[in-house]
Protein backbone atom coordinates (compact mmCIF):
# COMPACT_ATOMS: atom_id res chain seq x y z
CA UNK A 1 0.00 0.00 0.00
CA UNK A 2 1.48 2.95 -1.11
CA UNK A 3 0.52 6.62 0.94
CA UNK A 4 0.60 9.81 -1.08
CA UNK A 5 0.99 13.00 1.14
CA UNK A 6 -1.70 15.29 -0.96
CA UNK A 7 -4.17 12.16 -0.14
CA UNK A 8 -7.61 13.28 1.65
CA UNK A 9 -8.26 11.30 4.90
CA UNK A 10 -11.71 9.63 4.82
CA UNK A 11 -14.74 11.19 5.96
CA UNK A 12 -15.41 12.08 9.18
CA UNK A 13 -11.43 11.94 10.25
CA UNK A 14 -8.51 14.71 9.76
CA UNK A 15 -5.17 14.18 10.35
CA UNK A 16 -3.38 17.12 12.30
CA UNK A 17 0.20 17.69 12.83
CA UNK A 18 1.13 17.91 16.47
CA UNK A 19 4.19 20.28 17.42
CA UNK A 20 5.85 21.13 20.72
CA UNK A 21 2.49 24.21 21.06
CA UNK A 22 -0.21 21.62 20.44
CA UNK A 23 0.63 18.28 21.47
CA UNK A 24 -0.50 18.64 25.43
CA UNK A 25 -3.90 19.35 23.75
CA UNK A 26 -4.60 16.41 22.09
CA UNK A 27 -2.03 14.32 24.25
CA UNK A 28 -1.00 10.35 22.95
CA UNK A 29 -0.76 6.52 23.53
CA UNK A 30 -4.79 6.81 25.27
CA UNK A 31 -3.04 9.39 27.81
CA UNK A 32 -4.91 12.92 27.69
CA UNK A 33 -4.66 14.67 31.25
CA UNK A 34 -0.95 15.75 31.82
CA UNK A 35 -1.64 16.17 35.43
CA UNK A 36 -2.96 12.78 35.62
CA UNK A 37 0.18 11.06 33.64
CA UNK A 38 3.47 10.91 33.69
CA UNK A 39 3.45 8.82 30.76
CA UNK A 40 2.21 11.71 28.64
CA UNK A 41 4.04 13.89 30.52
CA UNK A 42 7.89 12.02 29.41
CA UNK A 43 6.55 11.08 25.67
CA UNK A 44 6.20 15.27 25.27
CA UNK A 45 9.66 15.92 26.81
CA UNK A 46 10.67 13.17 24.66
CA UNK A 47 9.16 14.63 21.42
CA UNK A 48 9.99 18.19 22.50
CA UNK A 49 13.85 17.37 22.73
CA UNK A 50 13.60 15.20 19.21
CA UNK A 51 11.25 17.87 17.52
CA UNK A 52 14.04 20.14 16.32
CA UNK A 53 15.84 17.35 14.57
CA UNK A 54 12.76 16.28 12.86
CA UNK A 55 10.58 13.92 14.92
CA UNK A 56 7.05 14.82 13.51
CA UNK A 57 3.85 13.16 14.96
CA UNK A 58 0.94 12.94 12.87
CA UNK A 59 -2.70 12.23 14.64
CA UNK A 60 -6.02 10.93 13.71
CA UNK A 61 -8.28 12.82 14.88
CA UNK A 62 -12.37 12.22 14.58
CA UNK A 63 -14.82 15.03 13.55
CA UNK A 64 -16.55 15.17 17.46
CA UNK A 65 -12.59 15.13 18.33
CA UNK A 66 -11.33 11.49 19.42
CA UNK A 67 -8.14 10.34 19.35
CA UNK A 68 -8.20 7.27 16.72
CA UNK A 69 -4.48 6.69 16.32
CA UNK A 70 -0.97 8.13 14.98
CA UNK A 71 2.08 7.94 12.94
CA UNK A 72 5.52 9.27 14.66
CA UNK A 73 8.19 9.25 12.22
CA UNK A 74 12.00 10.87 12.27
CA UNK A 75 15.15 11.08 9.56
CA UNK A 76 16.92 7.59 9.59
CA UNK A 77 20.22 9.30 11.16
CA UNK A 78 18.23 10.06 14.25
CA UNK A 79 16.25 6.81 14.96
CA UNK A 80 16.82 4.93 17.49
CA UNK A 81 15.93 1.78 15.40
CA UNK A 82 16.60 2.77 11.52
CA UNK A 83 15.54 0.44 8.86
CA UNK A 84 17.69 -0.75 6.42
CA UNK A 85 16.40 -2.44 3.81
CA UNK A 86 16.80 -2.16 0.12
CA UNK A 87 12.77 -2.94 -1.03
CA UNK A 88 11.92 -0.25 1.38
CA UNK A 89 14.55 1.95 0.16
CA UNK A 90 12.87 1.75 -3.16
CA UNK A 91 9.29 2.12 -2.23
CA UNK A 92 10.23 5.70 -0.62
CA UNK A 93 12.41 6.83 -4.11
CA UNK A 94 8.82 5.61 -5.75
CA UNK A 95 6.82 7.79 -3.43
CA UNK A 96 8.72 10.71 -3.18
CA UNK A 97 8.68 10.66 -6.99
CA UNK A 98 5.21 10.81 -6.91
CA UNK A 99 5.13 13.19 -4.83
């Protein structure tokens, strides 16, 4: 399955990009309240600190405003687990041509 970045999410969904200003707001991982959670309250320090070298989060988000899932995603350099694998290689060249 191939994803194309100018694709429209299906009805009744967007997908937002959460940032270091926004991501408290819709929170992650089921956690919401940062009071409440530490959880939520390490995975934004964690994506603060990552942020500038281009950790991105992109959320699901329903119409009446639920949380229905996300896609984190950072430059191979900075992952802690980078793929390497020649197939995937070449479905990325075949997307970003596309793109």
């Amino acid at each position: 399955m191939l994803i194309y970045p100018d694709a429209e999410p299906a009805a009744g969904f967007k997908i937002i990009d959460l940032t270091p200003d926004n991501i408290a707001d819709y929170g992650v991982c089921g956690y919401k309240d940062v009071k409440k959670h530490i959880e939520l309250r390490r995975k934004i320090d964690w994506f603060c600190q990552y942020y500038p070298f281009g950790l991105r989060i992109k959320a699901v988000i329903t119409e009446t405003g639920e949380y229905q899932g996300m896609l984190e995603y950072i430059p191979g350099e900075y992952a802690h687990r980078p793929i390497s694998n020649k197939r995937f290689e070449n479905i990325v060249k075949s997307v970003r041509r596309k793109a």
